[in-house]
PDB file of N, CA and C in Angstrom:
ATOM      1  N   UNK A   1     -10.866  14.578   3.964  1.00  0.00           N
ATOM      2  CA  UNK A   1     -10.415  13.378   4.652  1.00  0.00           C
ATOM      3  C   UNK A   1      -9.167  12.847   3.929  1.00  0.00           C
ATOM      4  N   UNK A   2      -8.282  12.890   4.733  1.00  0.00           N
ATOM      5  CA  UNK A   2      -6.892  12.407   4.042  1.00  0.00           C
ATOM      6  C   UNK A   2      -7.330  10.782   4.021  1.00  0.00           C
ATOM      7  N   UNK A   3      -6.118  10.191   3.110  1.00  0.00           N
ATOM      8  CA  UNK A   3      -6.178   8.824   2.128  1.00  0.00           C
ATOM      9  C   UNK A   3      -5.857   7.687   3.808  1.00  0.00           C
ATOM     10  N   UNK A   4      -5.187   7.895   4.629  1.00  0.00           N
ATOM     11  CA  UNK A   4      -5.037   7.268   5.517  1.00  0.00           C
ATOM     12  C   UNK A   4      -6.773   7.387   6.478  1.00  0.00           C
ATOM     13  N   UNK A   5      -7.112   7.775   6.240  1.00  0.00           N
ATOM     14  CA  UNK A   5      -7.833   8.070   7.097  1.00  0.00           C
ATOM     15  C   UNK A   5      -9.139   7.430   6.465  1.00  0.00           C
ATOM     16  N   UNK A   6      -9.266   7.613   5.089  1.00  0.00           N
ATOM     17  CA  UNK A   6     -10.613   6.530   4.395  1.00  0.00           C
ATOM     18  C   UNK A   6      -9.659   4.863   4.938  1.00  0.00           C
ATOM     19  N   UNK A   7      -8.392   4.376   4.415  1.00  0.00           N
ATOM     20  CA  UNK A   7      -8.390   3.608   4.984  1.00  0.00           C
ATOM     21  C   UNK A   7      -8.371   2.731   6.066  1.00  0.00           C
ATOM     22  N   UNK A   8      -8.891   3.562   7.215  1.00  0.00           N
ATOM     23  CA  UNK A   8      -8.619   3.100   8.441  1.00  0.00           C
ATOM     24  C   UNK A   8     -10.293   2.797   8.518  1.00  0.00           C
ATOM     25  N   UNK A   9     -10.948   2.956   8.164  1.00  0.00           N
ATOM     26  CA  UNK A   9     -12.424   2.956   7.865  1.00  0.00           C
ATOM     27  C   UNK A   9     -12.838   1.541   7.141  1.00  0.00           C
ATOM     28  N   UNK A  10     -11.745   0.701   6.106  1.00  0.00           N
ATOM     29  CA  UNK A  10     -12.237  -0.344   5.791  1.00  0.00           C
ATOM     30  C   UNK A  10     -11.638  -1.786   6.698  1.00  0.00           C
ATOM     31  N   UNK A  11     -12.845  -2.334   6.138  1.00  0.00           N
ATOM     32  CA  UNK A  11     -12.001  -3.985   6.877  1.00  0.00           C
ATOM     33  C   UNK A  11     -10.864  -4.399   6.571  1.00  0.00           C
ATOM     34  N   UNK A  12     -10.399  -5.218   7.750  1.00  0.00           N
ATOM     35  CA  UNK A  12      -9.082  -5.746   7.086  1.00  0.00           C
ATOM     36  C   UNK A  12      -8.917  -6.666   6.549  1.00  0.00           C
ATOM     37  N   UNK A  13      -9.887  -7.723   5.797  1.00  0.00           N
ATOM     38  CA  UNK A  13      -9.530  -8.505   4.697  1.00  0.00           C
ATOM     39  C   UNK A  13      -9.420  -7.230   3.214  1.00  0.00           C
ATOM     40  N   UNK A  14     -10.406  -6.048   2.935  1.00  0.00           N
ATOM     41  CA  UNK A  14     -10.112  -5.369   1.809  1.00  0.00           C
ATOM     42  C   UNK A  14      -8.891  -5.189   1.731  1.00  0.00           C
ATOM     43  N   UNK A  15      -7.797  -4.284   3.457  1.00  0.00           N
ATOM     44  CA  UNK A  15      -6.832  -3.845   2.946  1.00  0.00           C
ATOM     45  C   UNK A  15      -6.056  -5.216   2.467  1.00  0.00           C
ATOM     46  N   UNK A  16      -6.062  -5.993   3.028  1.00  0.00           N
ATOM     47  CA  UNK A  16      -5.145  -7.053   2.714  1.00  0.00           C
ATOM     48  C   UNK A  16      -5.250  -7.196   0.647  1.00  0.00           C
ATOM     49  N   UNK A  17      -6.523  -7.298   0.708  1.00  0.00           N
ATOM     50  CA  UNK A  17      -6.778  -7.564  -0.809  1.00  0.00           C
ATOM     51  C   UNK A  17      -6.174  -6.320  -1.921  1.00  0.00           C
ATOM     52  N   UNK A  18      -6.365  -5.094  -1.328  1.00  0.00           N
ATOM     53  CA  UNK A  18      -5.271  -3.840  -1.866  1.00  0.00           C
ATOM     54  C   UNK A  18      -4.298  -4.280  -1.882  1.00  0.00           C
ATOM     55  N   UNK A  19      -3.672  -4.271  -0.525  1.00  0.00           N
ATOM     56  CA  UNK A  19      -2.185  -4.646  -0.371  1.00  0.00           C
ATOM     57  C   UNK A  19      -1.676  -5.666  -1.685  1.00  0.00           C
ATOM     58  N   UNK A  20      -2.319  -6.703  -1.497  1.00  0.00           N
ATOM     59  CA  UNK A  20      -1.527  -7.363  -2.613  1.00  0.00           C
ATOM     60  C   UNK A  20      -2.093  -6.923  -3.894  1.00  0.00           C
ATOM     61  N   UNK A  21      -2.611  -6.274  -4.435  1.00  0.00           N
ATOM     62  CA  UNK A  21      -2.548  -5.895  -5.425  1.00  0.00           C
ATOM     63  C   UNK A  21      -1.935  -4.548  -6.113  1.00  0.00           C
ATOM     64  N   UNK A  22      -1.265  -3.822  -5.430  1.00  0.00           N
ATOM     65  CA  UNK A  22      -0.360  -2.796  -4.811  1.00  0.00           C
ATOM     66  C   UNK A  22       1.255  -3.562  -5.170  1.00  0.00           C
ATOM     67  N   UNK A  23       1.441  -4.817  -4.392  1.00  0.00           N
ATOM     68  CA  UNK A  23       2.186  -5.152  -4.721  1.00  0.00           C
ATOM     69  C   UNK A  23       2.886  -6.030  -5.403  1.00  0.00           C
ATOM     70  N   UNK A  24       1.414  -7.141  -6.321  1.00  0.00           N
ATOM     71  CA  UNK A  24       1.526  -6.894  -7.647  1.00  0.00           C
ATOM     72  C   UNK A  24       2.170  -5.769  -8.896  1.00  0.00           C
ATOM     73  N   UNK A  25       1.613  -5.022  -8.595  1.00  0.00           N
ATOM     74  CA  UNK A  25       1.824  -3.664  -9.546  1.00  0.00           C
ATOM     75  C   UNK A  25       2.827  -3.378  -9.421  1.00  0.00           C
ATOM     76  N   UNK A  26       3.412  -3.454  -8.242  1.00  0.00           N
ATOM     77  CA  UNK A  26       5.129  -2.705  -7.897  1.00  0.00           C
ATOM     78  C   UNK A  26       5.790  -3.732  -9.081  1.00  0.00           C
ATOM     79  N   UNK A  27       5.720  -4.737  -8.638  1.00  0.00           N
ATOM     80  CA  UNK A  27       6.635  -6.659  -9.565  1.00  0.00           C
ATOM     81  C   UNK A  27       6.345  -5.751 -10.955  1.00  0.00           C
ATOM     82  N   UNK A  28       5.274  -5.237 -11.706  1.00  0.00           N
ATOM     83  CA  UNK A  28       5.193  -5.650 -12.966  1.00  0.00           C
ATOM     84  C   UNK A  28       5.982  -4.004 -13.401  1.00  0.00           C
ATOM     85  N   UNK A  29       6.040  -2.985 -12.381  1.00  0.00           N
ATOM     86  CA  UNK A  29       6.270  -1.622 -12.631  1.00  0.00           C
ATOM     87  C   UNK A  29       8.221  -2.282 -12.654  1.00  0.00           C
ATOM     88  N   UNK A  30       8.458  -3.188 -11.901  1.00  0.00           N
ATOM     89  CA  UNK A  30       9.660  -3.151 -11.580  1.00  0.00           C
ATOM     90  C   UNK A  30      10.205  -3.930 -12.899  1.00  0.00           C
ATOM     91  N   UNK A  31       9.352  -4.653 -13.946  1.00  0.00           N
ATOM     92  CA  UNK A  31       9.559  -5.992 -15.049  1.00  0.00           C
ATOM     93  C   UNK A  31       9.715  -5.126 -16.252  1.00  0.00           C
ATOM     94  N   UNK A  32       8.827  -3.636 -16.322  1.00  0.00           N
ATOM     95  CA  UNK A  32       8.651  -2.864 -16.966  1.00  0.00           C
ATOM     96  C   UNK A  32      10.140  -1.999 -17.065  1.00  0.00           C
ATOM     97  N   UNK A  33      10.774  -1.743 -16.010  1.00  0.00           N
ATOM     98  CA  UNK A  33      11.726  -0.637 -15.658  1.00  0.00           C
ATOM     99  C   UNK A  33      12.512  -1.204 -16.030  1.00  0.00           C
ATOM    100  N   UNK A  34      13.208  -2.464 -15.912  1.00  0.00           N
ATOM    101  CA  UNK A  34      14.324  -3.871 -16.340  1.00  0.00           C
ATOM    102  C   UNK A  34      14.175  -3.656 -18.244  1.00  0.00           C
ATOM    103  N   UNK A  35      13.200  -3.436 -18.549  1.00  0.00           N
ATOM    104  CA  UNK A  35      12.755  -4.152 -20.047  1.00  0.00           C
ATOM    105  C   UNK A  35      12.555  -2.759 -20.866  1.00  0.00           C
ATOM    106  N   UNK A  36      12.665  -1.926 -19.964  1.00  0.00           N
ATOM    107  CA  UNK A  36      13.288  -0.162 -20.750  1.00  0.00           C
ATOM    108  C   UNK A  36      11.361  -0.023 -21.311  1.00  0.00           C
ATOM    109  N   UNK A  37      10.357  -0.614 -21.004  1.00  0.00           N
ATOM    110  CA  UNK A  37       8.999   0.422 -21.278  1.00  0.00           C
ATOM    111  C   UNK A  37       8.435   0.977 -20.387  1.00  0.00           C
ATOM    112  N   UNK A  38       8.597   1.561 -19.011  1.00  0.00           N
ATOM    113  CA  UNK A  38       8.053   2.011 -18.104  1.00  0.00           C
ATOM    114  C   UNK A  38       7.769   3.733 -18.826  1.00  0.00           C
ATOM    115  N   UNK A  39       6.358   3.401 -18.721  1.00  0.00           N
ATOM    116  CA  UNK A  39       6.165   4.772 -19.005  1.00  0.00           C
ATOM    117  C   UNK A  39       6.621   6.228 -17.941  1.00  0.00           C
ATOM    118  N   UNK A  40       5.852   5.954 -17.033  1.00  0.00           N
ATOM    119  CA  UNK A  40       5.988   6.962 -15.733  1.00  0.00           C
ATOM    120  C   UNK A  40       6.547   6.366 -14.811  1.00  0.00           C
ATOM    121  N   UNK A  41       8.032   6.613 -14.463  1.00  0.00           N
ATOM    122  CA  UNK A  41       8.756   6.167 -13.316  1.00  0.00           C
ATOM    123  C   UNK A  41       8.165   7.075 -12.118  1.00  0.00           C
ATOM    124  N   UNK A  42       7.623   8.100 -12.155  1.00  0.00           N
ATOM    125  CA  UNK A  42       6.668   8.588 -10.485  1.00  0.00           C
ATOM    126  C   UNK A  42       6.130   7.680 -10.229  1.00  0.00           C
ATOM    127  N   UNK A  43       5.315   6.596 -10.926  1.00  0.00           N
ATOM    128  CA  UNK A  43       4.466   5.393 -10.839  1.00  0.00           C
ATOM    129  C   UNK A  43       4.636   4.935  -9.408  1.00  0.00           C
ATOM    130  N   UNK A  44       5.963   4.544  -9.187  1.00  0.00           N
ATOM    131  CA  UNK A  44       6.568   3.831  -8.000  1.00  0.00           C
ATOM    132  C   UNK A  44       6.496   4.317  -6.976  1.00  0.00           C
ATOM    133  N   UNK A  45       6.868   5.837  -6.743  1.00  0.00           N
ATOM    134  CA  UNK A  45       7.148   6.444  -5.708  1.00  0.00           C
ATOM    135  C   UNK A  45       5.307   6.360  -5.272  1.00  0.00           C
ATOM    136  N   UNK A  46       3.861   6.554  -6.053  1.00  0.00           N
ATOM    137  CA  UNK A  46       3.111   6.628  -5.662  1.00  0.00           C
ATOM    138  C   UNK A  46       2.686   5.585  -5.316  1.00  0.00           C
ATOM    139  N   UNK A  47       2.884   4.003  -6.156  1.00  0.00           N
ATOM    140  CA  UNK A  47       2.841   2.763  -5.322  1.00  0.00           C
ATOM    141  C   UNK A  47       3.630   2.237  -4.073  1.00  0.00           C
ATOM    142  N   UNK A  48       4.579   3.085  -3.941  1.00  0.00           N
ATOM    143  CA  UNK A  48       5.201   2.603  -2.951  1.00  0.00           C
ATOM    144  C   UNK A  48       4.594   3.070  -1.626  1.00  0.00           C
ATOM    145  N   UNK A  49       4.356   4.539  -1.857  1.00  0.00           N
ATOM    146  CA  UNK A  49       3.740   5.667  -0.822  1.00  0.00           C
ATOM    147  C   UNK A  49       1.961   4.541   0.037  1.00  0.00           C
ATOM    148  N   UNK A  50       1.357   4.252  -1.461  1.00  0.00           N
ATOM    149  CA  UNK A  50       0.269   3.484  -1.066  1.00  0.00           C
ATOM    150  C   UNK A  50       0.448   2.382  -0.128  1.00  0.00           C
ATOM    151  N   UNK A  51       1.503   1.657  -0.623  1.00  0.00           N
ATOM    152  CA  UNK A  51       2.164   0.391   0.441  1.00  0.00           C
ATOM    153  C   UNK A  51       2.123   0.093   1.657  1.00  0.00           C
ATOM    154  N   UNK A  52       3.364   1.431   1.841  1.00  0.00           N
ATOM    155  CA  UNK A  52       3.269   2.024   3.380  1.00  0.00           C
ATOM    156  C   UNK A  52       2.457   2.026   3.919  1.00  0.00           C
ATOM    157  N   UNK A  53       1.158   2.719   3.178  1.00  0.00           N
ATOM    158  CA  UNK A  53       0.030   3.769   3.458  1.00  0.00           C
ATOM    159  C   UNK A  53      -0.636   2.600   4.430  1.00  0.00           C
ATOM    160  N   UNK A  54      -1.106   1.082   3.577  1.00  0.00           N
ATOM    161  CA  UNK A  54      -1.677   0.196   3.932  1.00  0.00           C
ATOM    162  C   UNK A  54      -1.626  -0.660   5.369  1.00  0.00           C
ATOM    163  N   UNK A  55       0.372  -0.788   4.910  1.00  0.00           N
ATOM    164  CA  UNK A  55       0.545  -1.256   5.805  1.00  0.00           C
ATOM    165  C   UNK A  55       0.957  -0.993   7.323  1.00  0.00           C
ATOM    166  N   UNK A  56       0.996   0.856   7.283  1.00  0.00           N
ATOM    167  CA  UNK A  56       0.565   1.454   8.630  1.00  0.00           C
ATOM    168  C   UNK A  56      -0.562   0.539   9.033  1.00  0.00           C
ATOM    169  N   UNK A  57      -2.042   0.933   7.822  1.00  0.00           N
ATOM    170  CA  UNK A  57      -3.015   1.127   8.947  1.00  0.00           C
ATOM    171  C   UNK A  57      -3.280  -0.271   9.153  1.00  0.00           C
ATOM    172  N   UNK A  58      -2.686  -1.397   8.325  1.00  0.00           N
ATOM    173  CA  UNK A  58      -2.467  -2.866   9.469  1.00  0.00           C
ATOM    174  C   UNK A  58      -2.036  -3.014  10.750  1.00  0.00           C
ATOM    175  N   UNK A  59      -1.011  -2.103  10.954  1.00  0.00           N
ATOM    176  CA  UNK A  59      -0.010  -2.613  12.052  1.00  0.00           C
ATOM    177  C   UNK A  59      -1.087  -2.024  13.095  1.00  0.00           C
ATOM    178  N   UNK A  60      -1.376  -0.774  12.480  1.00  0.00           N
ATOM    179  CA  UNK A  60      -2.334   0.064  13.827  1.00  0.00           C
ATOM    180  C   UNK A  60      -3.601  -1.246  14.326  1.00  0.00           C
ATOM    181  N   UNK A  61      -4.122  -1.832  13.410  1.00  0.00           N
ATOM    182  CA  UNK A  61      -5.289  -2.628  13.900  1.00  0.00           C
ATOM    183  C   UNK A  61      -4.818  -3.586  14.181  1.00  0.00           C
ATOM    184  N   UNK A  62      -3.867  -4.080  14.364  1.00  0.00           N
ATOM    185  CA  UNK A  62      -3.226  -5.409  15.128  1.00  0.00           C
ATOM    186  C   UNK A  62      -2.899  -4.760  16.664  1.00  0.00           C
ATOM    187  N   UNK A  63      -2.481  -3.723  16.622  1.00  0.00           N
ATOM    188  CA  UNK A  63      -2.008  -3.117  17.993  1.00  0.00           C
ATOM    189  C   UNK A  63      -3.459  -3.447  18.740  1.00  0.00           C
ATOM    190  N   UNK A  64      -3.102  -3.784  20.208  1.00  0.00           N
ATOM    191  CA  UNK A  64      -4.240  -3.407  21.602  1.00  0.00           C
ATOM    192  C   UNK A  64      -4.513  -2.344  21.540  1.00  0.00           C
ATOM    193  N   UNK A  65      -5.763  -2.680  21.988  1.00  0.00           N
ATOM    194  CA  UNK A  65      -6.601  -0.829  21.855  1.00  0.00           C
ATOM    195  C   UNK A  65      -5.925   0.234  22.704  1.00  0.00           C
ATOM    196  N   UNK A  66      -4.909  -0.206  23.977  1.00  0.00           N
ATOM    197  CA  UNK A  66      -4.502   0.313  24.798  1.00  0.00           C
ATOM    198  C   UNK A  66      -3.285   1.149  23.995  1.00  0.00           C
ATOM    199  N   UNK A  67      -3.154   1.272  22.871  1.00  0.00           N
ATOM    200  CA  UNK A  67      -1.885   2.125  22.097  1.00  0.00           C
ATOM    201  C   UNK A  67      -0.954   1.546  22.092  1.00  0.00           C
ATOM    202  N   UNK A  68       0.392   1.495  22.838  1.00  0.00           N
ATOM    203  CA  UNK A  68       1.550   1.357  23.154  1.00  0.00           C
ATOM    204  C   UNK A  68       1.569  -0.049  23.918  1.00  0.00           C
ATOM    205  N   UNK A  69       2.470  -0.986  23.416  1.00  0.00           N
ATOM    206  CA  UNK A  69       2.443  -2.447  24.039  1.00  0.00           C
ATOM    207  C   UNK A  69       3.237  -2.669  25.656  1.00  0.00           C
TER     208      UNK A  69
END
């Protein structure tokens, strides 16, 4: 089961509660990168990827069940 696909499975107050903590992490990855200790700069590309990830499967559950508006 791909990662989009467990999340389309939870409620949407959790993703919301990911979400911001996702993008928390980005702020402190980004405070880190400014201040020269970022350990793993991939860090980002995989928080960022998660982001997205989330905020697809928001947009999808706001959409009418009918697909296309």
């Amino acid at each position: 089961m791909s990662k989009a696909a467990e999340l389309r499975g939870q409620p949407r107050e959790d993703l919301e509660k990911q979400l911001l903590e996702l993008l928390k992490e980005q702020f402190n990855l980004r405070m880190q990168k400014g201040s020269g200790q970022l350990a793993r700069p991939s860090q980002f590309k995989t928080v960022r990827r998660e982001i997205a990830r989330i905020k697809t499967v928001l947009a999808e559950q706001a959409m009418p069940a009918g697909g296309e508006q």
